[in-house]
Protein backbone atom coordinates (compact mmCIF):
# COMPACT_ATOMS: atom_id res chain seq x y z
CA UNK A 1 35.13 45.72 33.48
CA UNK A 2 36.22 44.53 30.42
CA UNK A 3 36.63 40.62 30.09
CA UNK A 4 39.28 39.39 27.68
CA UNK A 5 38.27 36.03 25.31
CA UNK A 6 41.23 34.84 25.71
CA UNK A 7 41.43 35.29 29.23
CA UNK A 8 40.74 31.66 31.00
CA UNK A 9 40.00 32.00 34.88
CA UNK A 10 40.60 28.61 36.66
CA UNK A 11 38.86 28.46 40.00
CA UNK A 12 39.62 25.16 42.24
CA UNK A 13 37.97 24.10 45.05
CA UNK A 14 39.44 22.59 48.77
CA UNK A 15 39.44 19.02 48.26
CA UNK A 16 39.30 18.73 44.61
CA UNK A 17 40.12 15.77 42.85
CA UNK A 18 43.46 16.05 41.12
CA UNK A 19 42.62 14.96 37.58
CA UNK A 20 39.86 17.64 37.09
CA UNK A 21 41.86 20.52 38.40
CA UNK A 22 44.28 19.90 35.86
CA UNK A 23 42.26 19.54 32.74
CA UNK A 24 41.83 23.55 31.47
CA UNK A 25 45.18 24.61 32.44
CA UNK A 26 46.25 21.86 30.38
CA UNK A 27 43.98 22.28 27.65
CA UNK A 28 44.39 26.10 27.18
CA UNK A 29 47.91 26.38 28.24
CA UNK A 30 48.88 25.44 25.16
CA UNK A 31 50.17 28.62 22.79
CA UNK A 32 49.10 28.00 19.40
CA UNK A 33 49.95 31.58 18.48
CA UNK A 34 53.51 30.26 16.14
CA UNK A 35 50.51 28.82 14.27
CA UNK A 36 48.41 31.18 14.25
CA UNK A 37 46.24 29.82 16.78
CA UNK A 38 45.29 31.56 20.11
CA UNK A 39 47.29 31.88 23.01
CA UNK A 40 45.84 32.13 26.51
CA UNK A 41 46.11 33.92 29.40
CA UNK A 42 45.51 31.32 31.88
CA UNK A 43 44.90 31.93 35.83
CA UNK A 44 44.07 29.66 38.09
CA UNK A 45 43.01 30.81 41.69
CA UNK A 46 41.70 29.22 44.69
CA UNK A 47 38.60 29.65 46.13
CA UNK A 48 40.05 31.20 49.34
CA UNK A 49 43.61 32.35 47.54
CA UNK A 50 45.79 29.84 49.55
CA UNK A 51 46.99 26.49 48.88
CA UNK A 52 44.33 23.65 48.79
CA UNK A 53 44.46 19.91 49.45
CA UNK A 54 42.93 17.02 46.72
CA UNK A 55 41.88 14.40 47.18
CA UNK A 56 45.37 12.49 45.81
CA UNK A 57 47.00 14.27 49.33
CA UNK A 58 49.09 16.42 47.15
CA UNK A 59 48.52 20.61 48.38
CA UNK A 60 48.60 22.96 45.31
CA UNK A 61 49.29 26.39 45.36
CA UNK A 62 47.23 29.33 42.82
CA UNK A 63 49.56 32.00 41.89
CA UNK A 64 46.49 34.25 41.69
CA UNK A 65 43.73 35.23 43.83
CA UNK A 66 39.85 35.13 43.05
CA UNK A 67 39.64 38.79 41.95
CA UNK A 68 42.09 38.34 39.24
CA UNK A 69 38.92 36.04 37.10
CA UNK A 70 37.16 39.53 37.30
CA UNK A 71 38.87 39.76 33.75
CA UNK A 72 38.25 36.33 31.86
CA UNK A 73 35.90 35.71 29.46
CA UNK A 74 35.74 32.08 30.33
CA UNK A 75 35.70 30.93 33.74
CA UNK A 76 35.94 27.51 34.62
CA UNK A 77 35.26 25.34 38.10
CA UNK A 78 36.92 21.89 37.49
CA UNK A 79 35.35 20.15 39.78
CA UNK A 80 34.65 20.48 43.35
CA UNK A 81 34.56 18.93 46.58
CA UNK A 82 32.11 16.05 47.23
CA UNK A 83 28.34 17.24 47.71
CA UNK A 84 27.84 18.04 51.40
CA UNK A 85 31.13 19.09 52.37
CA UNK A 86 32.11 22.69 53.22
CA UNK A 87 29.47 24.95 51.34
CA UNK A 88 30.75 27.75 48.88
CA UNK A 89 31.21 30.82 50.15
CA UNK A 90 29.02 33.62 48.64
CA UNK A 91 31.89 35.72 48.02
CA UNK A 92 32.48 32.65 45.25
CA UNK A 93 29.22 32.47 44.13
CA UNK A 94 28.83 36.07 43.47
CA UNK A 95 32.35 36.16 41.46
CA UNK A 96 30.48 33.46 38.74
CA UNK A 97 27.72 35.60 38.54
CA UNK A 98 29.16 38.42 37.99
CA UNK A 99 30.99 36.87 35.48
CA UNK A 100 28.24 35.27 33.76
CA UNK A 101 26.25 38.90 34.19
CA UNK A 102 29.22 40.41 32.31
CA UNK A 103 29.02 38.36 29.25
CA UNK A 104 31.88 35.25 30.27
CA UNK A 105 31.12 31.96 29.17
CA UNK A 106 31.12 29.79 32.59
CA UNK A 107 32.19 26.45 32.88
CA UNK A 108 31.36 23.47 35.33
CA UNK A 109 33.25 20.58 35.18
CA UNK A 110 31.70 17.48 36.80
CA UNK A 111 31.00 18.40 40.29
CA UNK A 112 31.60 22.39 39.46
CA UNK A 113 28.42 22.08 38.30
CA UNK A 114 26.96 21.94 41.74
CA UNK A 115 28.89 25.39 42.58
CA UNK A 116 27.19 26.62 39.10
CA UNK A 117 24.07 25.34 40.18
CA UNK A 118 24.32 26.74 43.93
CA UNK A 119 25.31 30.06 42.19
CA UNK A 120 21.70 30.06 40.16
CA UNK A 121 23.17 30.03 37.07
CA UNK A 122 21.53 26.63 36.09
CA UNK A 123 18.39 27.12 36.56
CA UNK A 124 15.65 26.65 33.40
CA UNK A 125 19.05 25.44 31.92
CA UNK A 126 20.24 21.64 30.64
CA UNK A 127 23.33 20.98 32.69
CA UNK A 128 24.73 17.22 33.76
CA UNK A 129 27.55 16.13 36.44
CA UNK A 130 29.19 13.05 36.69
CA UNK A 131 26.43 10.06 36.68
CA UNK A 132 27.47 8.97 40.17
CA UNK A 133 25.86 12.45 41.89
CA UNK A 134 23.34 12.58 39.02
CA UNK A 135 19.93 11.90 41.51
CA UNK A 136 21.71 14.04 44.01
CA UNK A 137 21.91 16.91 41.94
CA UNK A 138 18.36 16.63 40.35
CA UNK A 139 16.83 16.43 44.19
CA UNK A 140 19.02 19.57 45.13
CA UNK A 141 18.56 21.37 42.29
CA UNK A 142 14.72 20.67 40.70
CA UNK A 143 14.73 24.05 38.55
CA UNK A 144 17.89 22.68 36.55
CA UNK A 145 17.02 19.90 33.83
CA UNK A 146 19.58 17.27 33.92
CA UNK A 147 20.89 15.48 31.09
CA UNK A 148 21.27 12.19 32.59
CA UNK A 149 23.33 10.51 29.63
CA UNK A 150 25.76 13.24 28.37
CA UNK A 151 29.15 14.25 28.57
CA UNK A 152 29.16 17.51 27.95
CA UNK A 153 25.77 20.18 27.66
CA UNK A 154 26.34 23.86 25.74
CA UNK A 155 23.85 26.00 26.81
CA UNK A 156 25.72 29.02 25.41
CA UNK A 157 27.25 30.84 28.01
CA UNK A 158 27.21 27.68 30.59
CA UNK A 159 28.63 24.72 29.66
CA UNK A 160 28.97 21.71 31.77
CA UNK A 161 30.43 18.24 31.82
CA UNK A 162 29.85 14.53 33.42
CA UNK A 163 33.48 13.28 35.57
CA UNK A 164 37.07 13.23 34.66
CA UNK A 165 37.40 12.85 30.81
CA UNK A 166 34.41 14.45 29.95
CA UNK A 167 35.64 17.39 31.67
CA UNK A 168 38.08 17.52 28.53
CA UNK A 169 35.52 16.83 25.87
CA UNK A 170 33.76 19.89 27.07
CA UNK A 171 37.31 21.72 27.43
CA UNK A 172 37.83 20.50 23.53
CA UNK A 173 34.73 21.38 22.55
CA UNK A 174 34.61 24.95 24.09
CA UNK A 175 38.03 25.32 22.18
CA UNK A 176 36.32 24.06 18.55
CA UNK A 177 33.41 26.10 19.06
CA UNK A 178 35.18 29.70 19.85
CA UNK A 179 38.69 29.08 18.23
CA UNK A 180 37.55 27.21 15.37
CA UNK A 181 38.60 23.26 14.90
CA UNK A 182 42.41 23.35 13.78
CA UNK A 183 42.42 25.28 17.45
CA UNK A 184 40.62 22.29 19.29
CA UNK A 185 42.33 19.58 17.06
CA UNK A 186 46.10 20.77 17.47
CA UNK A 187 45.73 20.58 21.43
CA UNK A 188 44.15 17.20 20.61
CA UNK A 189 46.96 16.06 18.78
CA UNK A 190 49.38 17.45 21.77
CA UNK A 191 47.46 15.57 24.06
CA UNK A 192 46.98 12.48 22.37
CA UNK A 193 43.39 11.74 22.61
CA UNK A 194 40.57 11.78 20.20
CA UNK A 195 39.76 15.52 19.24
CA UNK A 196 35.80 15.37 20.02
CA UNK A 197 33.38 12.76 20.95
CA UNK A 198 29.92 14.09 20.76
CA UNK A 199 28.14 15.50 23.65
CA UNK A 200 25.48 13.64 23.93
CA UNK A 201 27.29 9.84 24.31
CA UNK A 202 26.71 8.14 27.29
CA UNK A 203 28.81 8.48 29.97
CA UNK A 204 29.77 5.14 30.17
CA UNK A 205 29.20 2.13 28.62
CA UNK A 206 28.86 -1.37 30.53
CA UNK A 207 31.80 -3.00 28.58
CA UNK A 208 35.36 -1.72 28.08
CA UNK A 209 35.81 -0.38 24.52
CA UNK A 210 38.64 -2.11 22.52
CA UNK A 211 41.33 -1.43 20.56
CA UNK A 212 40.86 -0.46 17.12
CA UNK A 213 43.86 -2.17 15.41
CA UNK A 214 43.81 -2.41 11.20
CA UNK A 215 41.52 -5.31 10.34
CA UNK A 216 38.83 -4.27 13.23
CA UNK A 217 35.57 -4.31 11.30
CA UNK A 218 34.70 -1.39 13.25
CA UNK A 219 37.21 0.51 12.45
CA UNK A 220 37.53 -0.60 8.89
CA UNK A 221 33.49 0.80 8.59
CA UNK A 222 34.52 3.96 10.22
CA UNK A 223 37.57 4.45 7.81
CA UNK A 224 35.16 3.80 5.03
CA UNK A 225 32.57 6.35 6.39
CA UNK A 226 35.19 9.25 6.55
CA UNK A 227 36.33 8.45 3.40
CA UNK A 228 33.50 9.39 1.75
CA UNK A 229 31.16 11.88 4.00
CA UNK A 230 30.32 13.44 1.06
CA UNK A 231 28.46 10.61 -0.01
CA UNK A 232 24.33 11.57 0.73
CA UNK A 233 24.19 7.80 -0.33
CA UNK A 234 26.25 6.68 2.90
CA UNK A 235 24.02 4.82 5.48
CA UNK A 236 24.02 2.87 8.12
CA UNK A 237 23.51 -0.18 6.08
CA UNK A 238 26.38 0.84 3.77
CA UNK A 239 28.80 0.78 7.05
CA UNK A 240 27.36 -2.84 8.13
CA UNK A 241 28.50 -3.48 4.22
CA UNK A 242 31.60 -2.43 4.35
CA UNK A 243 32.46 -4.29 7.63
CA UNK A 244 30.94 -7.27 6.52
CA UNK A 245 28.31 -7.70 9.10
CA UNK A 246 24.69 -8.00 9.71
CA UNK A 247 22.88 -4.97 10.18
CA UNK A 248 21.90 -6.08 13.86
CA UNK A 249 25.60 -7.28 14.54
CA UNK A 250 27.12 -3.97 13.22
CA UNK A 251 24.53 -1.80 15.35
CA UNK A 252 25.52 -4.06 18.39
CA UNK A 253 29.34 -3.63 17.86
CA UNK A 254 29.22 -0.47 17.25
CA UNK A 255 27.93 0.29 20.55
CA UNK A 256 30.09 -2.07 21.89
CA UNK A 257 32.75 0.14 20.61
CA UNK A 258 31.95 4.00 20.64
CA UNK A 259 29.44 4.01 22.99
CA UNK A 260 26.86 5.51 20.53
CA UNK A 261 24.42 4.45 17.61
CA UNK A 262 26.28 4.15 14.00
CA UNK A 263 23.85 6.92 12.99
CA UNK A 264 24.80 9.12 16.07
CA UNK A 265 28.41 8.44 14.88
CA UNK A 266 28.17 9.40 11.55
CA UNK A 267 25.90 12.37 11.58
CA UNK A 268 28.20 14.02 14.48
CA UNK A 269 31.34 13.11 11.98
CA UNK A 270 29.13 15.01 9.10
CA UNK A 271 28.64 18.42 11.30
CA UNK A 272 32.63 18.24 12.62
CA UNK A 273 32.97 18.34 8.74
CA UNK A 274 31.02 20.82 8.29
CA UNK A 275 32.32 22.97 10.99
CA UNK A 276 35.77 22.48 8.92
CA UNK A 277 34.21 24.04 5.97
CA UNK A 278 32.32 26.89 7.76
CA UNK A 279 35.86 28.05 9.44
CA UNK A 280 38.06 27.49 6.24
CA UNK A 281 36.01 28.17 3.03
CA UNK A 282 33.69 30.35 1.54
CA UNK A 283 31.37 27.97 0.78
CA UNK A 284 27.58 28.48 1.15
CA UNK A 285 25.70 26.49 3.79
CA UNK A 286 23.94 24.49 1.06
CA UNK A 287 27.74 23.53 -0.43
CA UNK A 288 28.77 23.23 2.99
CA UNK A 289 26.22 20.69 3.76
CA UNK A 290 26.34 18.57 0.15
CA UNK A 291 30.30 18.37 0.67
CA UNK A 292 29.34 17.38 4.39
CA UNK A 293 26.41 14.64 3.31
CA UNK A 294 23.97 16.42 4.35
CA UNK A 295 20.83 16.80 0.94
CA UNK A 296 21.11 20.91 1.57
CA UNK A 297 21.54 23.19 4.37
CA UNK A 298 17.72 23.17 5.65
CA UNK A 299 18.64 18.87 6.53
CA UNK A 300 21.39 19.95 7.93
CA UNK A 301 21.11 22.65 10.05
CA UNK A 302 18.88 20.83 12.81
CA UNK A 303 21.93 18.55 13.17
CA UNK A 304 24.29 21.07 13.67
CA UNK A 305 22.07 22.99 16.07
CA UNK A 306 22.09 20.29 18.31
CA UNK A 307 25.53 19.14 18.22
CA UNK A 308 27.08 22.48 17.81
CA UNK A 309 24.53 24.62 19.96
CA UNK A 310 23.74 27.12 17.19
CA UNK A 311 23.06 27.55 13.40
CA UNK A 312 25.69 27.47 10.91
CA UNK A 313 25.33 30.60 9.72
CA UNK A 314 25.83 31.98 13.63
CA UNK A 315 28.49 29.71 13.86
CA UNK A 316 30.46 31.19 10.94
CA UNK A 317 29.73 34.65 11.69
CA UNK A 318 31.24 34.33 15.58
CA UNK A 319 34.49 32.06 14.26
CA UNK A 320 34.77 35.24 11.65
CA UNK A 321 34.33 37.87 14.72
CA UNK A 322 36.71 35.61 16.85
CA UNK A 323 39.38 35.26 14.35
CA UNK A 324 42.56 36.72 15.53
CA UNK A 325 43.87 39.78 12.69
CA UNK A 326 46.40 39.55 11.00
């Protein structure tokens, strides 16, 4: 059977939490095709094609069944029930294989990525969950490698994300990746949250993160930084500058704030950049990379590897097959 890119199959679980279920529909239900974007075909079933409780006590009902995911090319389980509750019925489990078999991208969002997991599809793979199940899952599943501190992992044709929010990081970030970043970044705007944070940022941090109002120093460094990304001169030190701290102060606020190391921050800034220029100009990866910060493509390219989950070159070459014709 032919599978459709821009087919999204939504598969929910019995006892789901609320938040999570809604997350893809959301993100992908938005037509971007007036733009020039992509518009989705978006179906969301139930696992046993009749309504389903959450855990907010509200019932939902999936206008399709199961079957109908036969034709995405990305399926997605937002969640799941808690660990140890009703087990997934092989019927499920051999629906995400055969999807995965058949060349769809497969998606588990925080505790989906037990059903992808009980499936077989994770193992020899990176995959995380959310950080409260985290020992659970690595006992359950030993031949999976967890990524303890990461919101989101690409391995390709799996991707999976920690709890709630990162479930639409990953969502985002499966949008940049096929559809190119004007794709990801107009749903971000619709949606009013910050079109990516990198994948591999904690999960949480131990303090709230504040407000970034004009006048933050934090925010005045990061204005500065994406000012001038071109800059190969722009360091770390050059950020603590520009906000008027210590080096050691900066670092510490910084983390304070985002979560991640001002070098994290600004290299992941440098490869969104990038990813701009692969999907918009003609550039070679060597201008790409100067116009990006980066000394030439070969200091680049390990970067984007492992923030993007493969070269540049492959990256520009599957926007370009991906791009809808005119």
């Amino acid at each position: 059977m032919t599978r459709s890119p821009t087919t999204v199959g939504v598969l929910i679980g019995d006892g789901a939490p609320l938040m999570e279920v809604g997350v893809a529909p959301r993100v992908f239900g938005i037509d971007q095709s007036r733009r020039g974007g992509p518009r989705f075909d978006v179906r969301v079933a139930s696992e046993h094609g009749r309504p389903i409780a959450t855990t907010a006590g509200i019932a939902l009902h999936a206008p399709h069944p199961p079957a109908a995911l036969d034709e995405a090319g990305v399926v997605i389980v937002p969640a799941w029930r808690e660990p140890g509750g009703a087990p997934v019925e092989e019927e499920i489990l051999d629906l995400l294989r055969r999807a995965h078999r058949e060349g769809a991208v497969v998606v588990g969002l925080c505790l989906g990525a037990f059903v992808l997991a009980e499936a077989g599809l994770l193992d020899g793979r990176r995959a995380t969950t959310h950080w409260w199940h985290l020992r659970e899952f690595a006992d359950r599943y030993p031949r999976v490698e967890v990524a303890a501190d990461a919101l989101f992992v690409d391995e390709g044709t799996i991707v999976t994300s920690a709890g709630s929010a990162a479930g639409l990081d990953a969502c985002l970030h499966l949008l940049r990746r096929d559809h190119g970043p004007d794709a990801a970044n107009t749903v971000a705007r619709a949606l009013v949250v910050a079109p990516q944070r990198a994948g591999g940022q904690a999960q949480f941090v131990e303090r709230p993160v504040p407000e970034l109002r004009t006048g933050d120093a934090i925010a005045d460094a990061m204005r500065y930084a994406l000012d001038r990304l071109a800059d190969t001169g722009l360091d770390v030190a050059g950020l603590a500058g520009a906000a008027h701290l210590s080096r050691r102060t900066f670092d510490r606020r910084f983390r304070e704030t985002t979560g991640c190391s001002p070098l994290q921050w600004l290299i992941h800034q440098r490869v969104l950049h990038a990813q701009q220029l692969l999907s918009t100009t003609g550039l070679d990866v060597d201008a790409v990379a100067r116009a990006s910060g980066f000394a030439d493509g070969v200091t680049m390219r390990p970067h984007f590897r492992r923030i993007v989950g493969v070269p540049p070159q492959s990256y520009r070459a599957a926007f370009r097959a991906r791009a809808p014709v005119a």
